[in-house]
C-alpha atoms as a PDB file:
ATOM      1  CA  UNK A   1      99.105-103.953  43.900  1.00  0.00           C
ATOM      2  CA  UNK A   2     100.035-100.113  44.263  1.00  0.00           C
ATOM      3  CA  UNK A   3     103.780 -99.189  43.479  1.00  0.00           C
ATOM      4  CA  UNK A   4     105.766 -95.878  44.015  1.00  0.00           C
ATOM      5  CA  UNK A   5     109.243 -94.813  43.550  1.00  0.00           C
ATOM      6  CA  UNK A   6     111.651 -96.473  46.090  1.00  0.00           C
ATOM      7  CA  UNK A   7     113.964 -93.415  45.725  1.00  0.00           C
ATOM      8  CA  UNK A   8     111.269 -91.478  47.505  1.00  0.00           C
ATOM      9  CA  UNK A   9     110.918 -93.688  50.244  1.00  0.00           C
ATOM     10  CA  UNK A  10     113.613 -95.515  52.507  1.00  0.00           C
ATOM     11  CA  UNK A  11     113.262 -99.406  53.096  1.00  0.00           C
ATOM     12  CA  UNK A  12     111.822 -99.810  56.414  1.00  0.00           C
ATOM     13  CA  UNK A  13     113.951-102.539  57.038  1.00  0.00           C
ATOM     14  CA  UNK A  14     117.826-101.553  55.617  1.00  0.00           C
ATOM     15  CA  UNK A  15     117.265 -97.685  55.452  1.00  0.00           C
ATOM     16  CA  UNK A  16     117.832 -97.768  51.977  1.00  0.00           C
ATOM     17  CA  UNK A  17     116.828 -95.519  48.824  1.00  0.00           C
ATOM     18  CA  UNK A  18     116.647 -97.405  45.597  1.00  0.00           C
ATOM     19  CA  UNK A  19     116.269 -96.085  42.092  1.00  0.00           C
ATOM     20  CA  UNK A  20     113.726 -98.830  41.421  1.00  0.00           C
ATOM     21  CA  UNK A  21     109.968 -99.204  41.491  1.00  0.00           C
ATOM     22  CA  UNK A  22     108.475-100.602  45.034  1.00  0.00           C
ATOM     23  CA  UNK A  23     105.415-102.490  44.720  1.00  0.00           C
ATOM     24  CA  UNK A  24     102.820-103.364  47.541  1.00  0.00           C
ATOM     25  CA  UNK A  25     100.765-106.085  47.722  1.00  0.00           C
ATOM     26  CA  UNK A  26      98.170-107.497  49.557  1.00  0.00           C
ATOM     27  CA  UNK A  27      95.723-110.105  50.398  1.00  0.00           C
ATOM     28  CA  UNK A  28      93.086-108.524  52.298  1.00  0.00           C
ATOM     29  CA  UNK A  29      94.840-108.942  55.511  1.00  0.00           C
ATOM     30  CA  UNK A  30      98.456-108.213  55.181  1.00  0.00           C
ATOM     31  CA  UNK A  31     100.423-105.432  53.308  1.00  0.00           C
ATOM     32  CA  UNK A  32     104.093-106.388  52.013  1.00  0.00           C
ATOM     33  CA  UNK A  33     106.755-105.676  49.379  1.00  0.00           C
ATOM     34  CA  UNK A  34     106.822-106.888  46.401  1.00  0.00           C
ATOM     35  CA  UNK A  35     110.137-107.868  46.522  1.00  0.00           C
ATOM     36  CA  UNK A  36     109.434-109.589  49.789  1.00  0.00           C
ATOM     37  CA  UNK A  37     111.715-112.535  48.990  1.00  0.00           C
ATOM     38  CA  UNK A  38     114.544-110.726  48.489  1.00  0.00           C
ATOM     39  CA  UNK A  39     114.294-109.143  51.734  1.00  0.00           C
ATOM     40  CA  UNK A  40     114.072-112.702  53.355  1.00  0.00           C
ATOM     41  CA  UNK A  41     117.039-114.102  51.121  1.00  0.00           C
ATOM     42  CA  UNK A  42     118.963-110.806  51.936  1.00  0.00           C
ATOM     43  CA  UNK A  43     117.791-109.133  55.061  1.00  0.00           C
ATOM     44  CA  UNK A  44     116.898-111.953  57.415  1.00  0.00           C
ATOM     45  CA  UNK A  45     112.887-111.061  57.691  1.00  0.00           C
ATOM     46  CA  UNK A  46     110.972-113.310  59.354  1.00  0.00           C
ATOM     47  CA  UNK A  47     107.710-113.891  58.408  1.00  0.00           C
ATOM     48  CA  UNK A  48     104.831-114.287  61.412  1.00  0.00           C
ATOM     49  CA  UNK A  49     103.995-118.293  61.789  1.00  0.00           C
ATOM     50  CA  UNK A  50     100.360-117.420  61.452  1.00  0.00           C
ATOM     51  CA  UNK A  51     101.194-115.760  58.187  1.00  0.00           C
ATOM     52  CA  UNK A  52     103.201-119.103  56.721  1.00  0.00           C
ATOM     53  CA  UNK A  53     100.616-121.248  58.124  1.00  0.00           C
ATOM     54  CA  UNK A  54      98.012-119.416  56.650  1.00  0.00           C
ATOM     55  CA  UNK A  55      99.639-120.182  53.156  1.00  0.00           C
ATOM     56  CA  UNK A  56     100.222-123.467  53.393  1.00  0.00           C
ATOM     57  CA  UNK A  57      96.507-124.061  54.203  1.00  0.00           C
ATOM     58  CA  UNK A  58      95.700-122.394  51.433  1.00  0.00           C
ATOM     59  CA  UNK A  59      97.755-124.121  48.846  1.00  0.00           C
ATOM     60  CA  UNK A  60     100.031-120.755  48.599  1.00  0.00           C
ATOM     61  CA  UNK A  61      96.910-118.985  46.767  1.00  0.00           C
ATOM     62  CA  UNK A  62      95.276-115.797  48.183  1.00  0.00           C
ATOM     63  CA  UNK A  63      91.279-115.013  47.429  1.00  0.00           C
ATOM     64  CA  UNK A  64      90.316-112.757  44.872  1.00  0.00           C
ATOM     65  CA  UNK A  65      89.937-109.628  46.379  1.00  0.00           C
ATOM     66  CA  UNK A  66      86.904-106.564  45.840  1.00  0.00           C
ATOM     67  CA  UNK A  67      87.120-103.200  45.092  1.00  0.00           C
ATOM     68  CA  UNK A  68      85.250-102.818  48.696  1.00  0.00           C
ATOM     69  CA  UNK A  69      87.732-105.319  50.154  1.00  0.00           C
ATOM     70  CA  UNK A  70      90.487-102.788  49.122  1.00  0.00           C
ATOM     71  CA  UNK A  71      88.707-100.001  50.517  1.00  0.00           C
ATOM     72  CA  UNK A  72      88.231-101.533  53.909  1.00  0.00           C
ATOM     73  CA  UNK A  73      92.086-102.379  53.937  1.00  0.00           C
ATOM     74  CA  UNK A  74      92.826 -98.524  52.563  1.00  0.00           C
ATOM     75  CA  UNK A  75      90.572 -96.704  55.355  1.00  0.00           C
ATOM     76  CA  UNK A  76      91.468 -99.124  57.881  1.00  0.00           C
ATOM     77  CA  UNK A  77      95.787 -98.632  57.376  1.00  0.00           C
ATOM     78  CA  UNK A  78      95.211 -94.941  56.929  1.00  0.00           C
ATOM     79  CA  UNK A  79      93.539 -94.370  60.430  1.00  0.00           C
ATOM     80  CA  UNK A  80      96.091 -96.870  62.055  1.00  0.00           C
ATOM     81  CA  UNK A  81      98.675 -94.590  60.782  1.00  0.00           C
ATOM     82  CA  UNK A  82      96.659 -90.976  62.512  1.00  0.00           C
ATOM     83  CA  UNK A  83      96.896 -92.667  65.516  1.00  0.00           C
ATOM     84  CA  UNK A  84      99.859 -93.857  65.346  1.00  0.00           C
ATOM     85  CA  UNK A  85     101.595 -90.321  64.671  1.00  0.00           C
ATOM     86  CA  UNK A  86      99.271 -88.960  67.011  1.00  0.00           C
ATOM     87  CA  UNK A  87     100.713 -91.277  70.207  1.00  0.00           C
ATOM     88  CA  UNK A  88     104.298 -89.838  69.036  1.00  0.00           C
ATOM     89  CA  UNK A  89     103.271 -86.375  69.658  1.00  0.00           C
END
């Protein structure tokens, strides 16, 4: 889990700046909010069927992740976002 200030960054989804803490998690594969339930209850997000399949098959319990698991998840996010500012140029 990673967290930052929500004041510095908008919600993707409402637009929003919070004076709260955001928190990221992850579990290997995916990246949400911590408050991910919220924005379900509150924002109508949908979550992918492969996601909530994926879940259920797993008793709602995510493997223990590595340090090298993280880094592969890190390094593989950070290029996605170069090249995706680089096709908006």
């Amino acid at each position: 889990m990673m967290c930052t200030s929500a004041f510095q960054f908008p919600n993707p989804i409402t637009g929003k700046r919070a004076s709260k803490t955001v928190c990221y998690r992850t579990d290997g594969k995916r990246i949400w909010f911590d408050d991910i339930i919220e924005l379900i209850e509150n924002n109508d997000l949908c979550l992918p069927n492969s996601w909530l399949q994926e879940m259920m098959e797993n008793n709602y319990r995510f493997r223990d992740l590595t340090d090298l698991d993280i880094n592969a998840m890190t390094s593989k996010l950070f290029n996605d976002l170069k090249s995706f500012k680089s096709d908006k140029r």
